[in-house]
N, C-alpha and C. Protein backbone atom coordinates (compact mmCIF):
# COMPACT_ATOMS: atom_id res chain seq x y z
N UNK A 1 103.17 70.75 -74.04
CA UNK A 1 103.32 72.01 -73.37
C UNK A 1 104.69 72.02 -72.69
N UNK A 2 105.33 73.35 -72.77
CA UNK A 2 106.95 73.27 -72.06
C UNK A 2 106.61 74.35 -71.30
N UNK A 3 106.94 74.47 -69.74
CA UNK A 3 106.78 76.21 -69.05
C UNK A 3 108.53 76.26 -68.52
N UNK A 4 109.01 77.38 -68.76
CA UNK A 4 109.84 77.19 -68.29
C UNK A 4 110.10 78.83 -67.81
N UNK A 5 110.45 77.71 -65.96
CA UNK A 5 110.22 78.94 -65.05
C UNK A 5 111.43 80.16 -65.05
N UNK A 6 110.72 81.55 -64.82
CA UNK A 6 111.70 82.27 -64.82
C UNK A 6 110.56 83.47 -63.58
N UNK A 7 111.65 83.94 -62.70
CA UNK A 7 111.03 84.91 -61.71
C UNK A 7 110.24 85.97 -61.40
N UNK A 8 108.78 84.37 -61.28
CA UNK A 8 107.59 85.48 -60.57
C UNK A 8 107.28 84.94 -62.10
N UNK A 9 107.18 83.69 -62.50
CA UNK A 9 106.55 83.48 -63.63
C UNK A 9 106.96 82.61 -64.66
N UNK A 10 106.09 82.38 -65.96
CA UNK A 10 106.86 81.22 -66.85
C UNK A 10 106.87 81.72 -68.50
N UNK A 11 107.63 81.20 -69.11
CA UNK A 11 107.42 81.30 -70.62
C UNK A 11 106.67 79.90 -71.17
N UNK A 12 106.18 80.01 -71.99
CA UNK A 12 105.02 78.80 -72.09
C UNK A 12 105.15 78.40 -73.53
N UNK A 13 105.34 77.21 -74.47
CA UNK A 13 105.16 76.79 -75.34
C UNK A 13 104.12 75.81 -75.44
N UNK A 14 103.15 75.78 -76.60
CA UNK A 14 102.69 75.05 -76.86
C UNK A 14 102.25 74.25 -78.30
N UNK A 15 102.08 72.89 -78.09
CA UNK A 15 102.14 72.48 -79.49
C UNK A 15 101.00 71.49 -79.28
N UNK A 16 99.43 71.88 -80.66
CA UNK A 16 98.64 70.88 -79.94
C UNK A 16 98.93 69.39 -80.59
N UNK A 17 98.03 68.42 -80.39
CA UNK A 17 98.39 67.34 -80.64
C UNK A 17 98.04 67.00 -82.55
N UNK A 18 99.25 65.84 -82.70
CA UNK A 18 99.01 65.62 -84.06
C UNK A 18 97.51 65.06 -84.80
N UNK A 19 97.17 64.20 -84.03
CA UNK A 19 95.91 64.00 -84.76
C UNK A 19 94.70 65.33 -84.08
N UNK A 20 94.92 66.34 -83.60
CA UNK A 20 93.82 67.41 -83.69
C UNK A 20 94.86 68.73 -83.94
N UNK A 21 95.39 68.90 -85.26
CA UNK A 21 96.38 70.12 -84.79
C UNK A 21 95.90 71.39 -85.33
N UNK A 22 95.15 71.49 -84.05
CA UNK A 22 94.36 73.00 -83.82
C UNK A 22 94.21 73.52 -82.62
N UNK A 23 94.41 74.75 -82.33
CA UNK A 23 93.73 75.42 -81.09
C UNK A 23 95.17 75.90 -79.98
N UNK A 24 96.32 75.60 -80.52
CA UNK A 24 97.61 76.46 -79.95
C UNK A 24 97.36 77.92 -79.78
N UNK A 25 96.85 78.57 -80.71
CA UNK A 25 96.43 80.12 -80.51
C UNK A 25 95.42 80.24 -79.98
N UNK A 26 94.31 79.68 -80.14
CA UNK A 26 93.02 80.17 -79.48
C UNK A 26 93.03 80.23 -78.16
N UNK A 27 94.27 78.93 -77.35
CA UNK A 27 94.56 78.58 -76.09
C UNK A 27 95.53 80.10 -75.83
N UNK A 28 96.14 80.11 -76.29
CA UNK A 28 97.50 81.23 -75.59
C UNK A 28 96.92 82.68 -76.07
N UNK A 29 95.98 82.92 -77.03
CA UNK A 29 95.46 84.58 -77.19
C UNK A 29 94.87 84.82 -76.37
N UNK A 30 94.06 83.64 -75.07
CA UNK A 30 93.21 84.02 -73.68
C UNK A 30 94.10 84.94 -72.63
N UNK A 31 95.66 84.66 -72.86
CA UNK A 31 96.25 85.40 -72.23
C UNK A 31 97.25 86.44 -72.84
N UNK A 32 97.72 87.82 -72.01
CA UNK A 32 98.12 88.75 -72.61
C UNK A 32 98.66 88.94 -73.44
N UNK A 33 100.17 88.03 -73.22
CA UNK A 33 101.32 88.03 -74.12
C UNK A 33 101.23 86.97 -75.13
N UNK A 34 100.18 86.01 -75.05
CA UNK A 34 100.12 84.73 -76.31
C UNK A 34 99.92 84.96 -77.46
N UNK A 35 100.43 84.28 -78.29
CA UNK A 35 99.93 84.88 -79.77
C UNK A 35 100.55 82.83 -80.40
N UNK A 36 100.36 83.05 -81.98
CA UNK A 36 101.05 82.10 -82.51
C UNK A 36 100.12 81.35 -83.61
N UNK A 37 100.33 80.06 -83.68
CA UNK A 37 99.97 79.65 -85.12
C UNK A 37 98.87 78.38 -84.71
N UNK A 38 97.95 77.94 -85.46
CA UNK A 38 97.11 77.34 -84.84
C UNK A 38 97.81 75.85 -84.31
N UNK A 39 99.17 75.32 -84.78
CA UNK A 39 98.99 73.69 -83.90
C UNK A 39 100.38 74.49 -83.32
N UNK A 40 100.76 75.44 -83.11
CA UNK A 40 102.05 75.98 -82.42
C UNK A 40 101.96 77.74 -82.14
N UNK A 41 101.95 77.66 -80.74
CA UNK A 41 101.66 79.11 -80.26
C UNK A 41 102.38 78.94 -78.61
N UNK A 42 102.58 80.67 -78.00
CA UNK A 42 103.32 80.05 -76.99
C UNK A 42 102.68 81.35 -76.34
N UNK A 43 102.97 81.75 -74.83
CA UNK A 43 102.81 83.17 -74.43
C UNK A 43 104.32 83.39 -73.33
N UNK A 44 104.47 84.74 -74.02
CA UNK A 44 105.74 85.24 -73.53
C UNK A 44 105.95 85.30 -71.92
N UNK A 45 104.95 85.59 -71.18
CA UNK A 45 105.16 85.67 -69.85
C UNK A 45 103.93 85.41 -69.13
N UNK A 46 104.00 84.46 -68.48
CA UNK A 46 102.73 84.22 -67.82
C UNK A 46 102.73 84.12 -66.38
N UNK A 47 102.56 85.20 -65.45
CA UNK A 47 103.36 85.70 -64.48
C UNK A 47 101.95 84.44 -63.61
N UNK A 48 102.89 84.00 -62.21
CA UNK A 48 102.49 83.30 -61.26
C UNK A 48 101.13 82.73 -61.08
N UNK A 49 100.67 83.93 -60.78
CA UNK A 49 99.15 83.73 -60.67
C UNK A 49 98.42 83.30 -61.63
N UNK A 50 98.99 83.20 -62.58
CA UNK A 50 97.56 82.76 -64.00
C UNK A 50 98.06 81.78 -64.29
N UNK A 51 98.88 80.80 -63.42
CA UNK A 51 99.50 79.08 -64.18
C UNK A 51 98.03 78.66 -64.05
N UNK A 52 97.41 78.12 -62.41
CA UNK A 52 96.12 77.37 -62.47
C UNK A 52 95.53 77.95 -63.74
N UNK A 53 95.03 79.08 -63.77
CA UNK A 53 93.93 79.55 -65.31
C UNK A 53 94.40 78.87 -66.50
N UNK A 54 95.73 78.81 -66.85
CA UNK A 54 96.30 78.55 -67.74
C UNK A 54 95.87 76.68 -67.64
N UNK A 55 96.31 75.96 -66.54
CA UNK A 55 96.48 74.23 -66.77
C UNK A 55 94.97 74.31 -67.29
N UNK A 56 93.76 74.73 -66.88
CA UNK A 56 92.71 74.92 -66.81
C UNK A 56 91.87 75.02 -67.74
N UNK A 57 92.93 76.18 -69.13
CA UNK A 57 92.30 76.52 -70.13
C UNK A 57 93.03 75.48 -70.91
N UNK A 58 94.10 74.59 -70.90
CA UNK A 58 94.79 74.11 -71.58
C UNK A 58 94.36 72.55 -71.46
N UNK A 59 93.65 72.36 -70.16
CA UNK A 59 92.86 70.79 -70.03
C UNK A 59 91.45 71.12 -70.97
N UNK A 60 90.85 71.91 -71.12
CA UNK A 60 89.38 71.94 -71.46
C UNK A 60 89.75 72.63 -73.14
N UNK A 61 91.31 72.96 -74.08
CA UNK A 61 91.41 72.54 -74.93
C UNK A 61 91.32 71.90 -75.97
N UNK A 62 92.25 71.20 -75.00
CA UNK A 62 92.84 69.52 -75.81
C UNK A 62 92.13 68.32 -75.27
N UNK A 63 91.10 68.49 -74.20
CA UNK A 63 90.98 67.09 -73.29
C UNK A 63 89.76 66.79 -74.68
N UNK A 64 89.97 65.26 -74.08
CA UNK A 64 89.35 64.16 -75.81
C UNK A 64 88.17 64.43 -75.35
């Protein structure tokens, strides 16, 4: 995962892991602007308030 901050919010990449590479989109279509491909998806703006939701949806992902 890369966030990289920009004001009053982040741009978000994500890439899931190689031995499970699935679930980049299913993770980032929960939020507005996400879209992308199943082991690579990102969301365009993920303003302040929805980082916790986001680490949140992105631990209960990928966690083994």
């Amino acid at each position: 995962m890369l966030l990289v901050r920009k004001a009053g919010g982040y741009t978000v990449s994500v890439r899931a892991p190689l031995e499970r590479p699935h679930g980049a989109d299913t993770l980032c279509l929960k939020f507005e602007t996400g879209g992308g491909r199943e082991a690579a998806a990102g969301i365009n703006w993920l303003p302040e308030p929805e980082l916790r939701r986001f680490i949140a949806e992105f631990e209960r992902q990928f966690s083994a």
